[in-house]
Every structure is written in structure tokens, then in C-alpha cells.
N, C-alpha and C. Protein backbone atom coordinates (compact mmCIF):
# COMPACT_ATOMS: atom_id res chain seq x y z
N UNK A 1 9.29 39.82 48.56
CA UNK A 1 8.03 40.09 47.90
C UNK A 1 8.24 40.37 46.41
N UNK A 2 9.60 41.47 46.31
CA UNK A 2 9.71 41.38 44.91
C UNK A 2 10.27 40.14 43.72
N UNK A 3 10.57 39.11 44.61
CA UNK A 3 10.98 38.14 43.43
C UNK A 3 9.58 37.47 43.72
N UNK A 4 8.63 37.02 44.44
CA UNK A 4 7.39 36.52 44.01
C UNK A 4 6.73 37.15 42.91
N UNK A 5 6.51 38.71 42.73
CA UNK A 5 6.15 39.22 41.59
C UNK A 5 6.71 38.45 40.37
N UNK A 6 8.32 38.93 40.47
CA UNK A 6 8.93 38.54 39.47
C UNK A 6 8.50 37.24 38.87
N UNK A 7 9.08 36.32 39.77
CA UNK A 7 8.28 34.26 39.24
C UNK A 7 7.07 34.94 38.75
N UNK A 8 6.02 34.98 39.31
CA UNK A 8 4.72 35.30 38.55
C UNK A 8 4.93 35.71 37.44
N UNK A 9 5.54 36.86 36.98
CA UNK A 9 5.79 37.73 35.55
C UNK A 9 6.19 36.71 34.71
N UNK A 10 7.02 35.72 35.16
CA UNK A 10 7.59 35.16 34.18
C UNK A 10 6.70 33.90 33.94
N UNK A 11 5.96 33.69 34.86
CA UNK A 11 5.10 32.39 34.12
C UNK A 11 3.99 32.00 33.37
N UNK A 12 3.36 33.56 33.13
CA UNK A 12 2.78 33.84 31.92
C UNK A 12 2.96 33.18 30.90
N UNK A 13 2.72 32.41 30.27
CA UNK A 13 2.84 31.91 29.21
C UNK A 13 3.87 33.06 28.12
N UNK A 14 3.29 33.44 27.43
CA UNK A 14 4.14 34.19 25.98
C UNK A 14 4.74 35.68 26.79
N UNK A 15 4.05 36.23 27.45
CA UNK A 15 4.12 37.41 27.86
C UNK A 15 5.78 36.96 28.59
N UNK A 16 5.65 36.07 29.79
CA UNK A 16 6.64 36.29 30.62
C UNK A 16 7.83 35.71 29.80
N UNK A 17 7.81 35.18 28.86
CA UNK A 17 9.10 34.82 27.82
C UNK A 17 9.76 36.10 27.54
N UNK A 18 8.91 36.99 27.17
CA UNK A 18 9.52 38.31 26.60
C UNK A 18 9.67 39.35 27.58
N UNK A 19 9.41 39.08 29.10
CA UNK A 19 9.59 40.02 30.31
C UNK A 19 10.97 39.26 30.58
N UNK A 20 11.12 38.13 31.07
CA UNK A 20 12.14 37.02 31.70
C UNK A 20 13.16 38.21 29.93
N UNK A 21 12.98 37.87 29.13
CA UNK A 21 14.32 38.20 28.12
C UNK A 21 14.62 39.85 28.07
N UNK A 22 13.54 40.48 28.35
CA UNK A 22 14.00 42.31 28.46
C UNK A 22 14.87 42.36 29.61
N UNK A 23 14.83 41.36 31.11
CA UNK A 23 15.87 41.60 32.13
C UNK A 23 16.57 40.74 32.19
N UNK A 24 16.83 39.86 31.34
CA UNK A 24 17.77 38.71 31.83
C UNK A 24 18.72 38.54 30.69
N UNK A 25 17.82 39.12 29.32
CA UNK A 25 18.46 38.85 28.09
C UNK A 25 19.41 39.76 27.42
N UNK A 26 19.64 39.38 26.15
CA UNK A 26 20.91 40.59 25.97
C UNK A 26 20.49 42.03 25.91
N UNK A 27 21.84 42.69 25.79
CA UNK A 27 21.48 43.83 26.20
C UNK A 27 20.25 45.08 25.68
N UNK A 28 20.31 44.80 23.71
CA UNK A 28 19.43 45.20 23.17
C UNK A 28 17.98 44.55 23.18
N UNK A 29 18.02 43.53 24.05
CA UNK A 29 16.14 43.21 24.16
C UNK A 29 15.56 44.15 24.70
N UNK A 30 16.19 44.76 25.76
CA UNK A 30 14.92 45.99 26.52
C UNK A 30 14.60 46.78 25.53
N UNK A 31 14.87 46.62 24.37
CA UNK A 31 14.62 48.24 24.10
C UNK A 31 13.46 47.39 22.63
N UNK A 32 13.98 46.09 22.47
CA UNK A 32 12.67 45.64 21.91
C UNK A 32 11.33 45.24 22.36
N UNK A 33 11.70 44.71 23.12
CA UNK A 33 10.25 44.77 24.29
C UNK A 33 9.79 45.84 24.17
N UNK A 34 10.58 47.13 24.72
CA UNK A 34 9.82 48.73 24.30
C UNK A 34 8.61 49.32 23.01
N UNK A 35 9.84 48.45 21.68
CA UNK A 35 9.23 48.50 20.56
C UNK A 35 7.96 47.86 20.75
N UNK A 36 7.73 46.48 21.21
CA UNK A 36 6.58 45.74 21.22
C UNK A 36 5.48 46.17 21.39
N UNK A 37 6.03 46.69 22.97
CA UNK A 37 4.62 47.73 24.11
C UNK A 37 4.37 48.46 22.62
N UNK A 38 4.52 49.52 22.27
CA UNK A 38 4.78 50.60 21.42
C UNK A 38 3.34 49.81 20.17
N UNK A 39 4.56 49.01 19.76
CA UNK A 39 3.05 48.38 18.54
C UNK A 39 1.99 47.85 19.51
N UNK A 40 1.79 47.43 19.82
CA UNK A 40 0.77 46.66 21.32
C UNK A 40 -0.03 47.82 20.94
N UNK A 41 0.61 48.96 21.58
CA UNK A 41 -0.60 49.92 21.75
C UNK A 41 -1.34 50.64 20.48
N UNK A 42 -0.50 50.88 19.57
CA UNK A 42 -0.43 51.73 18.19
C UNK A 42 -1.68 50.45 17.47
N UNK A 43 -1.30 48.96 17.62
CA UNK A 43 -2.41 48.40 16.80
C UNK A 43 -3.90 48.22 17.58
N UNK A 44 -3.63 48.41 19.01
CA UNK A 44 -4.93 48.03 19.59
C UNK A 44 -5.84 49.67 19.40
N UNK A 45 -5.11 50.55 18.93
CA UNK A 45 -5.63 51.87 18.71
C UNK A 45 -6.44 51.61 17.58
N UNK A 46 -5.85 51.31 16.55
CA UNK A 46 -6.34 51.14 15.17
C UNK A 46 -7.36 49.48 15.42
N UNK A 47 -7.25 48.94 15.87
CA UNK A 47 -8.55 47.85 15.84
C UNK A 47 -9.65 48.02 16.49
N UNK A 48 -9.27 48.91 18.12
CA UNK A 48 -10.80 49.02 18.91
C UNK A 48 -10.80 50.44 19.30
N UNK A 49 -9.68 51.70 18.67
CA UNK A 49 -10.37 53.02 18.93
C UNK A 49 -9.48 53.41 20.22
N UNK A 50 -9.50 54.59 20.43
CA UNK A 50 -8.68 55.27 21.47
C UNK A 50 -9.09 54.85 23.15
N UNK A 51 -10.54 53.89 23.24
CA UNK A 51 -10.58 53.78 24.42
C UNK A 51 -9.63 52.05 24.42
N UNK A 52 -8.92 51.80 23.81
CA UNK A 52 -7.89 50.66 23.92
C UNK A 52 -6.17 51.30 24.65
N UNK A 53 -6.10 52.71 24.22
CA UNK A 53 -5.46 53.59 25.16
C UNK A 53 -5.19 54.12 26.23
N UNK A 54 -7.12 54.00 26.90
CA UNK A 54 -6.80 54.53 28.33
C UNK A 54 -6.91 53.34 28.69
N UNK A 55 -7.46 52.09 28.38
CA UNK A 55 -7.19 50.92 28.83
C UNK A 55 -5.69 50.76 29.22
N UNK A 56 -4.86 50.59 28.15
CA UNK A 56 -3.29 50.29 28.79
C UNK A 56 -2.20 51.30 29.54
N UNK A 57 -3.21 52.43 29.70
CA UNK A 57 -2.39 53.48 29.67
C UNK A 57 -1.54 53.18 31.66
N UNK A 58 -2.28 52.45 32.28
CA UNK A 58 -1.45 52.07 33.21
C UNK A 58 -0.13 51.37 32.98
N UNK A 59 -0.08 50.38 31.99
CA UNK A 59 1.24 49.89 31.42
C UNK A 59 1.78 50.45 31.29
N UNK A 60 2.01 51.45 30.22
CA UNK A 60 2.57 52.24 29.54
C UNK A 60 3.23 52.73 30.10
N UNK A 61 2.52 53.24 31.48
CA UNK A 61 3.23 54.52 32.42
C UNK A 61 4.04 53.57 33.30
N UNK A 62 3.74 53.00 33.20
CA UNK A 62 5.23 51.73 34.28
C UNK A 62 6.14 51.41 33.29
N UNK A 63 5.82 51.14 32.17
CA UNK A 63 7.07 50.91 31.13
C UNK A 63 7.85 51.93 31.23
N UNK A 64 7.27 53.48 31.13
CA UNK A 64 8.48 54.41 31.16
C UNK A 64 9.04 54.66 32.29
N UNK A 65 8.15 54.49 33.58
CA UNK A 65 8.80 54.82 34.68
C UNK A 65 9.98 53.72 34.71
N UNK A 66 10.10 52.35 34.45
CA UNK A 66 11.45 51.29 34.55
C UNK A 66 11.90 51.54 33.75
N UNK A 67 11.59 52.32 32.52
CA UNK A 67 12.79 52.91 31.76
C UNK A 67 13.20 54.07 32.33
N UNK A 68 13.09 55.21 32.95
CA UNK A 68 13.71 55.90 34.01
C UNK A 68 14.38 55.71 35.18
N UNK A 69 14.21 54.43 35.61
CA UNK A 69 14.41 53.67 36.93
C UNK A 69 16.07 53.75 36.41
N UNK A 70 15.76 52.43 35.04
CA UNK A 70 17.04 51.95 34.76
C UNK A 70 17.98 52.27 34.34
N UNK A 71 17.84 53.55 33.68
CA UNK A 71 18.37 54.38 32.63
C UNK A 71 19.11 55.65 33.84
């Protein structure tokens, strides 16, 4: 079940390029992907306002939890 997720993640167009390279790619991509999420959220704050926050805020909280997972 979990590699069907996975294929899916990655066939996203732009998105799954940069998921497929945070786990597959070298070692310092995870932590740019991180950066990404990070601006992702910081500019969608500043264009549509803090309810662009609780919007992603489910992401967010899975980003850190697989950074706890992995770490």
C-alpha cells in the first residue's frame, strides 16, 4: 500500500520531482525541500493572509513528523 502512495507522490507533475529527489536524492536535498515547504508557507502568508496557514497546516505537521521519523 505504501509504495502505491509513493508512485502517486511522484507523478505529480513538479511537486513529485522534488518529493522523488528529498528521498532518493542526495543527501542535502531533504533539508531543501524543508526550506521550500518553509517559503511555500511564509509566501502564501504574505499573499492571502494567515488563513493560507491553517490551510497547509496539515502538511506542515507531516513534514515535521518525517523529519522526526527520519532523524
Amino acid at each position: 500500500m505504501l509504495k502505491i502512495i509513493q508512485v502517486a507522490l511522484y507523478r505529480i507533475p513538479v511537486l513529485g520531482w522534488f518529493i522523488r529527489d528529498a528521498f532518493e536524492g542526495a543527501p542535502d536535498a531533504e533539508y531543501f525541500f524543508y526550506a521550500n515547504v518553509v517559503m511555500l508557507a511564509i509566501l502564501g502568508n504574505y499573499l492571502v493572509g494567515q488563513i493560507s496557514l491553517v490551510l497547509i497546516a496539515p502538511l506542515i505537521a507531516g513534514v515535521v513528523l518525517l523529519a522526526f521519523k527520519k532523524g
